[in-house]
Protein backbone atom coordinates (compact mmCIF):
# COMPACT_ATOMS: atom_id res chain seq x y z
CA UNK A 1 0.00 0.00 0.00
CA UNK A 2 1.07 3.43 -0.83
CA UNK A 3 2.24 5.87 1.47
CA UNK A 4 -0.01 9.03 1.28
CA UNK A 5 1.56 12.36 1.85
CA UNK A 6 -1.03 15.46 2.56
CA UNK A 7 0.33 18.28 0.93
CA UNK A 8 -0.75 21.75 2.99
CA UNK A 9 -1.21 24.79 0.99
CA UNK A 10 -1.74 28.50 2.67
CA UNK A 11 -3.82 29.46 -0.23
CA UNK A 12 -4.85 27.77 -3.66
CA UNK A 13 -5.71 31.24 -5.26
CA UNK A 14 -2.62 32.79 -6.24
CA UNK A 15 0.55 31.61 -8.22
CA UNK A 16 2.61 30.75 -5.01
CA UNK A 17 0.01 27.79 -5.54
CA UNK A 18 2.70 26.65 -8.58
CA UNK A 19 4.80 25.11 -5.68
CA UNK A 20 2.45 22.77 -3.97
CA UNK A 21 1.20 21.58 -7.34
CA UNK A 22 5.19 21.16 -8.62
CA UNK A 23 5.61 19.12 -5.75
CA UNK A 24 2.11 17.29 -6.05
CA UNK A 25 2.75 16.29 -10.03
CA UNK A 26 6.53 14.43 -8.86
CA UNK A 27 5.39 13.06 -5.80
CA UNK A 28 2.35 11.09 -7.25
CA UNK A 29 4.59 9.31 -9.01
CA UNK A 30 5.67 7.59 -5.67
CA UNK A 31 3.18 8.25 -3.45
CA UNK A 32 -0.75 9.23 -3.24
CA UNK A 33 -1.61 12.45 -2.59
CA UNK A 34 -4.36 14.98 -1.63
CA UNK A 35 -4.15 19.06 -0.94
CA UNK A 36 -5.36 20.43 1.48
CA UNK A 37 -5.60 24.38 2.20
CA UNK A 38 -7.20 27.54 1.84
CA UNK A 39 -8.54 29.99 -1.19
CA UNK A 40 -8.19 33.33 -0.22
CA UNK A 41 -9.59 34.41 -3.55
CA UNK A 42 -11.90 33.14 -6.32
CA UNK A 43 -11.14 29.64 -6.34
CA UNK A 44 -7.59 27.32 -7.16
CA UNK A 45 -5.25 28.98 -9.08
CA UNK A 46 -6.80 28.66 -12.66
CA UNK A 47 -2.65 26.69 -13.82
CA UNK A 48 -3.43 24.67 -11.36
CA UNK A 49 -6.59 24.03 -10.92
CA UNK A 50 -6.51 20.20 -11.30
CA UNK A 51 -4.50 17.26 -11.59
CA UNK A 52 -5.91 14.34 -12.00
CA UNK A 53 -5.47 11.28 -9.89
CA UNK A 54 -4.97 13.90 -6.83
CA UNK A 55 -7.74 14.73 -4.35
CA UNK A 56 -8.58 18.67 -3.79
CA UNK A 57 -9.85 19.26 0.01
CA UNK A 58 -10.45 23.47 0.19
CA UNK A 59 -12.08 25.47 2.35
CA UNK A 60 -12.43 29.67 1.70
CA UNK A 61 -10.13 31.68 3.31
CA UNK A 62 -11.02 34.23 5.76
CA UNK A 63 -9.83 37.05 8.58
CA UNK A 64 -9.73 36.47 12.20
CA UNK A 65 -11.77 35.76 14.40
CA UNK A 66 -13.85 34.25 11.87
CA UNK A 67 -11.02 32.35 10.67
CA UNK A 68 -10.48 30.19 14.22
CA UNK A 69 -13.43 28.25 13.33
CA UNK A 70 -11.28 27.25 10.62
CA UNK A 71 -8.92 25.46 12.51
CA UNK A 72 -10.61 22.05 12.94
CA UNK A 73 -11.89 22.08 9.89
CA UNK A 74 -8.60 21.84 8.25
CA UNK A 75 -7.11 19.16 10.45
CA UNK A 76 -9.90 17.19 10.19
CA UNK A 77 -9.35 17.36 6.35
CA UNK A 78 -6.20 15.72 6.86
CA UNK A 79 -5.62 11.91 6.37
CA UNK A 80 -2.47 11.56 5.27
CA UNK A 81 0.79 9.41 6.92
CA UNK A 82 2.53 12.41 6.17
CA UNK A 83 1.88 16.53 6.28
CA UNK A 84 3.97 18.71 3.35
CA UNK A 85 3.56 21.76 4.58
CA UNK A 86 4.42 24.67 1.67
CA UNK A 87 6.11 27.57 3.39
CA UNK A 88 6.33 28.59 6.66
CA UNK A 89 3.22 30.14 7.09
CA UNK A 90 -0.14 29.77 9.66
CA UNK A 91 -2.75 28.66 7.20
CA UNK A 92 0.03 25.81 6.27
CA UNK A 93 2.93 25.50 8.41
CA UNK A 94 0.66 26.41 11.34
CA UNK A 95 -2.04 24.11 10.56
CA UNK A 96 0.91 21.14 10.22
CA UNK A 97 2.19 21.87 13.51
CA UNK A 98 -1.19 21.29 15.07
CA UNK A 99 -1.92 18.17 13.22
CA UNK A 100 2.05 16.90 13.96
CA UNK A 101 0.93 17.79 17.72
CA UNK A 102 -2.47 16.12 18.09
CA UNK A 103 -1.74 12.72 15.75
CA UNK A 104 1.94 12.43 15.84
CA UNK A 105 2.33 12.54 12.27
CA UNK A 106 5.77 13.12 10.71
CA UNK A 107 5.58 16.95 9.17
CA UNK A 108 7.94 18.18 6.34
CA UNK A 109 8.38 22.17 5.97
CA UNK A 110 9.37 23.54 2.48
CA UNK A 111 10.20 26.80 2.36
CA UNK A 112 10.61 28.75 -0.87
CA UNK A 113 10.65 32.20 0.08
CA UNK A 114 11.81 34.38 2.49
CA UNK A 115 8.11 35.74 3.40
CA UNK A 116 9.28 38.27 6.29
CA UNK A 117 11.70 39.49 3.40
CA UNK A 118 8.82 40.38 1.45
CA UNK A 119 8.01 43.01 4.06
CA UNK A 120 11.30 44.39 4.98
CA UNK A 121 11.09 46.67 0.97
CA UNK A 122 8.67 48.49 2.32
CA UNK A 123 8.38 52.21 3.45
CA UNK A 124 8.52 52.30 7.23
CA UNK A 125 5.16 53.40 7.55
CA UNK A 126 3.85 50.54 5.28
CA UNK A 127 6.13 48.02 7.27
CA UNK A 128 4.43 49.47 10.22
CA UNK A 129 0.77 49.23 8.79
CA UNK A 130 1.72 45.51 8.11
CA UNK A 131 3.61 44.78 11.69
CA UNK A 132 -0.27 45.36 13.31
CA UNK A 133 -2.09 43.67 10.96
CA UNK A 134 -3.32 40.80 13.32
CA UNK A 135 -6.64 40.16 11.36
CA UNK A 136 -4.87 38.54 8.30
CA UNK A 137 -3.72 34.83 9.12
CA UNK A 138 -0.69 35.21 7.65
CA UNK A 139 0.30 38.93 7.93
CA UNK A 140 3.62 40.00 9.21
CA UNK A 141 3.50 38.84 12.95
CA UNK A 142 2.34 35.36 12.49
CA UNK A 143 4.82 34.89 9.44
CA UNK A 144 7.29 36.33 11.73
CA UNK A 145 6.35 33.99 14.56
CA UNK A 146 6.29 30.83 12.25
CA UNK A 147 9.46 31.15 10.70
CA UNK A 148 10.88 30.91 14.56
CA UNK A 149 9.05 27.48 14.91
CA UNK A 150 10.91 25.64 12.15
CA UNK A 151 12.45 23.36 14.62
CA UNK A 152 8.85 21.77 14.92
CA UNK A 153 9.15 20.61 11.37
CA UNK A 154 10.78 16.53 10.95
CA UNK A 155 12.61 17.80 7.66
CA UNK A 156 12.55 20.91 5.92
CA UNK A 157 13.08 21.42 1.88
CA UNK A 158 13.90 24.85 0.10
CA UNK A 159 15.26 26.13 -3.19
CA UNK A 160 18.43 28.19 -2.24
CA UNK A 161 21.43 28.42 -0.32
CA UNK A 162 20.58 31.02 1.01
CA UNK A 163 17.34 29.58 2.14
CA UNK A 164 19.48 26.99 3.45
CA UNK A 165 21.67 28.62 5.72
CA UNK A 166 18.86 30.46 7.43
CA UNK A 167 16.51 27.89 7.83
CA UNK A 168 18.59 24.52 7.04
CA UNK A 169 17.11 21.51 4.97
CA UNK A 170 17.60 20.41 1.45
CA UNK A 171 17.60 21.66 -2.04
CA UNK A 172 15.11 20.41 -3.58
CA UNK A 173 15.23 23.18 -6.99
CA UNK A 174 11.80 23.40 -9.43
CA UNK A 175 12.08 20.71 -11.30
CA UNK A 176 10.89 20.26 -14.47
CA UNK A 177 9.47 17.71 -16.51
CA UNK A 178 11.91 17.49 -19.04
CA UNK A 179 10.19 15.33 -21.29
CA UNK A 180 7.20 17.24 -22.11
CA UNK A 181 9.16 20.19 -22.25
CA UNK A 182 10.95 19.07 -24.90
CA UNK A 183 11.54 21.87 -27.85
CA UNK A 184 11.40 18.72 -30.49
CA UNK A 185 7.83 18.77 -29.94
CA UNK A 186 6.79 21.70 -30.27
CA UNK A 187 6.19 24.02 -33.85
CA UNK A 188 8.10 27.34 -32.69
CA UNK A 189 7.05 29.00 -36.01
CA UNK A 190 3.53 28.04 -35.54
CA UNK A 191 3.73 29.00 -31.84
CA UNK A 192 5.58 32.79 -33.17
CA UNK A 193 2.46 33.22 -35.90
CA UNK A 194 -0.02 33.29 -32.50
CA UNK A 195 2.39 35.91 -30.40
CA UNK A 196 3.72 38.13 -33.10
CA UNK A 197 4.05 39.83 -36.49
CA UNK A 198 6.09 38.08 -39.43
CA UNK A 199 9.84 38.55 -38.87
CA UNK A 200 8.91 39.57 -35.54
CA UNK A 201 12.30 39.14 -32.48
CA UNK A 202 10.30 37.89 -29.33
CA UNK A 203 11.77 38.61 -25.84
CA UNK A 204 9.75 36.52 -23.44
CA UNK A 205 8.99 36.51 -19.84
CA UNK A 206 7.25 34.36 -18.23
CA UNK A 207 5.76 34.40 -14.88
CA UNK A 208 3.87 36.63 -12.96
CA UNK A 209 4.83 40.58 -13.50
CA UNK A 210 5.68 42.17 -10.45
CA UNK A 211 7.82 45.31 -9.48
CA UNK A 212 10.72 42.96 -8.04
CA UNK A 213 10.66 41.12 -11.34
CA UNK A 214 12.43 44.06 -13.33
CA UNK A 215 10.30 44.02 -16.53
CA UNK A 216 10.94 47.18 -16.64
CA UNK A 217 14.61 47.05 -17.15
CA UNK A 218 13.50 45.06 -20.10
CA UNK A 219 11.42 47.80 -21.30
CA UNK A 220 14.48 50.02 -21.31
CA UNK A 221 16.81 47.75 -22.81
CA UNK A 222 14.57 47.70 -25.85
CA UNK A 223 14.54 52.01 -25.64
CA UNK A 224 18.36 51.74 -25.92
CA UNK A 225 18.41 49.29 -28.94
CA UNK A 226 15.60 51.09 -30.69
CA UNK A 227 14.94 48.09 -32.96
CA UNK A 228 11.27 48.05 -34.58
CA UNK A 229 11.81 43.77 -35.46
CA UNK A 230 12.21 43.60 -31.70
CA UNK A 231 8.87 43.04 -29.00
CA UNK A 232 8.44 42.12 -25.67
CA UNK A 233 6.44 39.59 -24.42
CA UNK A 234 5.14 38.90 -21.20
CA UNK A 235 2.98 35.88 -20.64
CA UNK A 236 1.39 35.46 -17.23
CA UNK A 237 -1.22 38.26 -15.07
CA UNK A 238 -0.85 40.34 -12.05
CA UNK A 239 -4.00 40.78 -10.33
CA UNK A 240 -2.80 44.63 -9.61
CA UNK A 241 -4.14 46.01 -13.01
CA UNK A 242 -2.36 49.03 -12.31
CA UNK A 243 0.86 47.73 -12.31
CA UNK A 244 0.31 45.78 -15.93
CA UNK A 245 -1.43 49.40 -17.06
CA UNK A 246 1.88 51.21 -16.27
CA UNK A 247 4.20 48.40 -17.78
CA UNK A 248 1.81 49.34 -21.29
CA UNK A 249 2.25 52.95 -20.61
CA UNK A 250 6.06 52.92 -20.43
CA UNK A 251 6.32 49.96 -22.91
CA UNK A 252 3.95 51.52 -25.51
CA UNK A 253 4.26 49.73 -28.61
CA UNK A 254 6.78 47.59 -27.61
CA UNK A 255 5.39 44.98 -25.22
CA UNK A 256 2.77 42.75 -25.59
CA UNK A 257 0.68 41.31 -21.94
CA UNK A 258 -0.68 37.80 -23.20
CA UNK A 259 -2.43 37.37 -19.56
CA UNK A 260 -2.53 33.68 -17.66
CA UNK A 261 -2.04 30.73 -19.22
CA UNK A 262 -2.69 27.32 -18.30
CA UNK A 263 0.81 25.26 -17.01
CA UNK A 264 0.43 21.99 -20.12
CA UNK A 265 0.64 25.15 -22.68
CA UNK A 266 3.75 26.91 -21.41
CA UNK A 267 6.27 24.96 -23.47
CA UNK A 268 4.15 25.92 -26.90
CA UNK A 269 4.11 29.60 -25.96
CA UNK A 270 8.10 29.33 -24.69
CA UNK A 271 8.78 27.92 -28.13
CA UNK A 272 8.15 31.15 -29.86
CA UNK A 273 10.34 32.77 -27.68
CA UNK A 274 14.12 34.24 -29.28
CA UNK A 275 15.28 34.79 -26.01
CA UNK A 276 13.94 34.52 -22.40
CA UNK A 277 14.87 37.21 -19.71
CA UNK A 278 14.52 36.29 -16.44
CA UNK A 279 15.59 40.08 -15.03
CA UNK A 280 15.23 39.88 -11.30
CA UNK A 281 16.36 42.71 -9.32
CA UNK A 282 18.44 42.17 -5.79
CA UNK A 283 15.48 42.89 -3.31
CA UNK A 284 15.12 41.39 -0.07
CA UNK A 285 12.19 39.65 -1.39
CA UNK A 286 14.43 38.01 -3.93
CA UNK A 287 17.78 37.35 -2.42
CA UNK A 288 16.47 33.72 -1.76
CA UNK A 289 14.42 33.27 -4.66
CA UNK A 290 14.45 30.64 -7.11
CA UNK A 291 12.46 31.36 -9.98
CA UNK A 292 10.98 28.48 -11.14
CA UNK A 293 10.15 29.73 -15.14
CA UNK A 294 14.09 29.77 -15.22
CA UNK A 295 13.75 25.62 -15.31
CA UNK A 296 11.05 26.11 -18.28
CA UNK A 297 13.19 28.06 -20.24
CA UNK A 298 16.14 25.77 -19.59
CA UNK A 299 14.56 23.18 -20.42
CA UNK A 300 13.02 24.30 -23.44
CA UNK A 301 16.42 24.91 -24.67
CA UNK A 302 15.71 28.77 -24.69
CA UNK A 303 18.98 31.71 -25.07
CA UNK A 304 18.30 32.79 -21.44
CA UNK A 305 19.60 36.19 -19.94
CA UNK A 306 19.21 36.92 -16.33
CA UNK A 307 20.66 38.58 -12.96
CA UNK A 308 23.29 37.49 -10.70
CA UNK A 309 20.87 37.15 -8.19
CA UNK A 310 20.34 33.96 -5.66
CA UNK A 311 21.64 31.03 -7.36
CA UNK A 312 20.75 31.99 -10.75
CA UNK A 313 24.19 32.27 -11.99
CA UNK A 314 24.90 28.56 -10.53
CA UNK A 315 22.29 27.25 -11.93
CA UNK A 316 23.07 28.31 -15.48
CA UNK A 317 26.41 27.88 -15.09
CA UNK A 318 27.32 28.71 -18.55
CA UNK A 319 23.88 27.82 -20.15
CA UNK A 320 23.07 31.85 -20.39
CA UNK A 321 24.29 35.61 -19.88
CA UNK A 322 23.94 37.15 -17.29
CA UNK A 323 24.13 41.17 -15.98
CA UNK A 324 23.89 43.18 -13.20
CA UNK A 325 20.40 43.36 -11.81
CA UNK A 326 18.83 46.80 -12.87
CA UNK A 327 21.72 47.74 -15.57
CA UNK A 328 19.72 48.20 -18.99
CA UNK A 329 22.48 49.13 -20.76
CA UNK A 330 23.98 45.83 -20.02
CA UNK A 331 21.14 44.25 -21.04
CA UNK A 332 20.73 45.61 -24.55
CA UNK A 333 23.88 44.68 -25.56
CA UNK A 334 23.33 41.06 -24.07
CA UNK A 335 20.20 41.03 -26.30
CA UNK A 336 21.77 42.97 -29.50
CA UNK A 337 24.68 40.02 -29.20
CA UNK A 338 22.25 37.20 -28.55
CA UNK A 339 20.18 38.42 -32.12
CA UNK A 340 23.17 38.86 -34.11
CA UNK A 341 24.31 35.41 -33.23
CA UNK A 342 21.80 33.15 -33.27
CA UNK A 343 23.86 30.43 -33.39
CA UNK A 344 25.88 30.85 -30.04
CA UNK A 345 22.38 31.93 -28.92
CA UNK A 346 21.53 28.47 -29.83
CA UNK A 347 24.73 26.90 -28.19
CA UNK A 348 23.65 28.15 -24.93
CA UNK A 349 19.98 27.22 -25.13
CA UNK A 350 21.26 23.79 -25.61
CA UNK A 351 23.75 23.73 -22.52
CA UNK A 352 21.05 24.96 -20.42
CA UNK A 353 18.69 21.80 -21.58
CA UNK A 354 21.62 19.56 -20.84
CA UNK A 355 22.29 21.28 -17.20
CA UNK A 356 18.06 21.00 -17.09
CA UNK A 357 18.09 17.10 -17.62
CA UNK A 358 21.36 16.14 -15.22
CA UNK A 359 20.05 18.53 -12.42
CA UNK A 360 16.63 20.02 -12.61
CA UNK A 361 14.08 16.98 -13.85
CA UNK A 362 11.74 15.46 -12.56
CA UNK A 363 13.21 12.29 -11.98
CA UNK A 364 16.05 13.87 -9.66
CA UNK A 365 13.24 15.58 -7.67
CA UNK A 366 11.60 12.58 -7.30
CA UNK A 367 15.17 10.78 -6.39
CA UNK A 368 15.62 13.56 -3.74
CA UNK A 369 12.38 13.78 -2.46
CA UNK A 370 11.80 10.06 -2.12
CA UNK A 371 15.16 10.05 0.13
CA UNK A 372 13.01 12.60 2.47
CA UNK A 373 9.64 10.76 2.72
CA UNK A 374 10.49 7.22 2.18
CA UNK A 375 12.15 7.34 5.41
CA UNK A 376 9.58 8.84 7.50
């Protein structure tokens, strides 16, 4: 009989979702497994909103006090052998220490983001606004609290050495599942005809656009090169409107928002892509980031430029180019070299597929991960 883990999420509604249901997709290989959390917003995560073979247990987020009522609701949801609790936060972490409490089961923390980091960016009145928030169950003081009560977690998995050194664990990076993203299947022309005009340069990002991100940067990269066969691409939503409505006000003609997209169709979409930038900016909401559309881009065998920021230059390791986070100038001429030669560009996407198969796939995850849970 299969060992069932329970996989804890803190909320189903937004992209930080794409972690639980990375880590859902590899481990039901092994293992059966159900989620269990909270949606904070209009239902799961429409990326993620199913995978099949894998039960769904959800119950709709809410404030305190009303939340407490919450509390039994969610461990009683729980069935597993084993808890998976996805970051180290109350309406996850919290619930998993409860559970690990009352029924003795074995609980696994992974932590993928510094969440008090997050916070610390702010202006000091606005990190002082979020210090009292007490009504949201997982503002600032309770994600401060939790990520002190680590120790109550059996093992703990992250995505970064830096991640590591503060909280300790293993690496367990975003895999990806190397053989459905595979460029060989996919018609890039086909996929470019959808995006973008004939004869059209596309310079993709994927993921959701944020101010961290530095899709700006991008914006005024393609300023300095001035090229009209050049656009910018961004595939994936932000559900601040305002912040997509300035990135078309300062990006004018020149970018192109394509919106959410469901996860089985980002390798068709990456295939149109002439380069990828994955521009992050050195933030304290970053510094132990991961992004995980680096690992779709890698392993779509896609030219790849990016920051030296977190483990992003380890990870490529030769398989990109890299600049200094926030430098445009830098990054034009990485792009103006990358379009005149399309054939080193093409070199480099195909070291960072190799790198993507040996380290990043799916079946090391599952290696790795199974030397975590088969033990407990």
């Amino acid at each position: 009989m299969k060992k069932k883990i329970t996989i804890l999420s803190h909320n189903l509604s937004g992209n930080s979702f794409g972690r639980a249901y990375l880590l859902a997709r590899v481990l039901m290989r092994r293992y059966d497994i159900e989620i269990v959390g909270t949606c904070f917003g209009n239902g799961v995560w429409p990326p993620c909103s199913n995978i099949n073979g894998v039960t769904y247990k959800i119950l709709e987020g809410c404030n305190y006090p009303k939340f407490f009522s919450s509390f039994n609701k969610l461990l009683k949801m729980i069935t597993g052998d084993v808890i998976y609790a996805i970051k180290a936060l109350p309406t996850s972490f919290g619930i998993g220490i409860l559970k690990h409490i009352s029924s003795r089961l074995p609980l696994v923390l992974d932590i993928d983001d510094w969440e008090v980091g997050f916070y610390l960016s702010k202006t000091k009145m606005k990190f002082i606004e979020k210090s009292l928030n007490f009504i949201n169950p997982n503002g600032l003081p309770y994600c401060w609290l939790l990520e002190k009560m680590t120790g109550f977690a059996d093992k703990i998995t992250t995505v970064s050495p830096f991640l590591q050194n503060k909280f300790g664990g293993v690496i367990i990076p975003h895999g990806k599942d190397t053989e459905t993203f595979d460029p060989k299947l996919y018609n890039s022309a086909e996929a470019k005809k959808k995006i973008a005009p004939d004869e059209c340069k596309i310079i993709m990002y994927l993921g959701s656009p944020r101010p961290h991100k530095g899709l700006e940067d991008v914006i005024y990269a393609l300023d300095i090169l001035n090229r009209k066969d050049v656009i910018f691409v961004v595939i994936g939503s932000n559900p601040d409107k305002a912040y997509e409505k300035h990135l078309l006000t300062i990006g004018k003609e020149r970018i192109r928002l394509f919106g959410m997209i469901n996860f089985n169709d980002i390798p068709f979409y990456l295939s149109a892509a002439d380069i990828v930038v994955i521009p992050q900016r050195a933030l304290p909401e970053t510094i132990g980031q991961v992004p995980a559309k680096l690992f779709d881009a890698m392993a779509m065998a896609r030219p790849i430029i990016s920051t030296r920021v977190s483990m992003i230059p380890q990870i490529l390791d030769g398989g990109g180019c890299l600049f200094d986070p926030g430098d445009s100038n830098q990054l034009a001429d990485l792009i103006e070299y990358l379009l005149s030669n399309p054939e080193k560009a093409q070199e480099l996407g195909a070291i960072a597929r190799e790198r993507c198969i040996a380290n990043y796939s799916w079946d090391r995850m599952e290696e790795d991960l199974a030397g975590i849970f088969d033990v407990l």
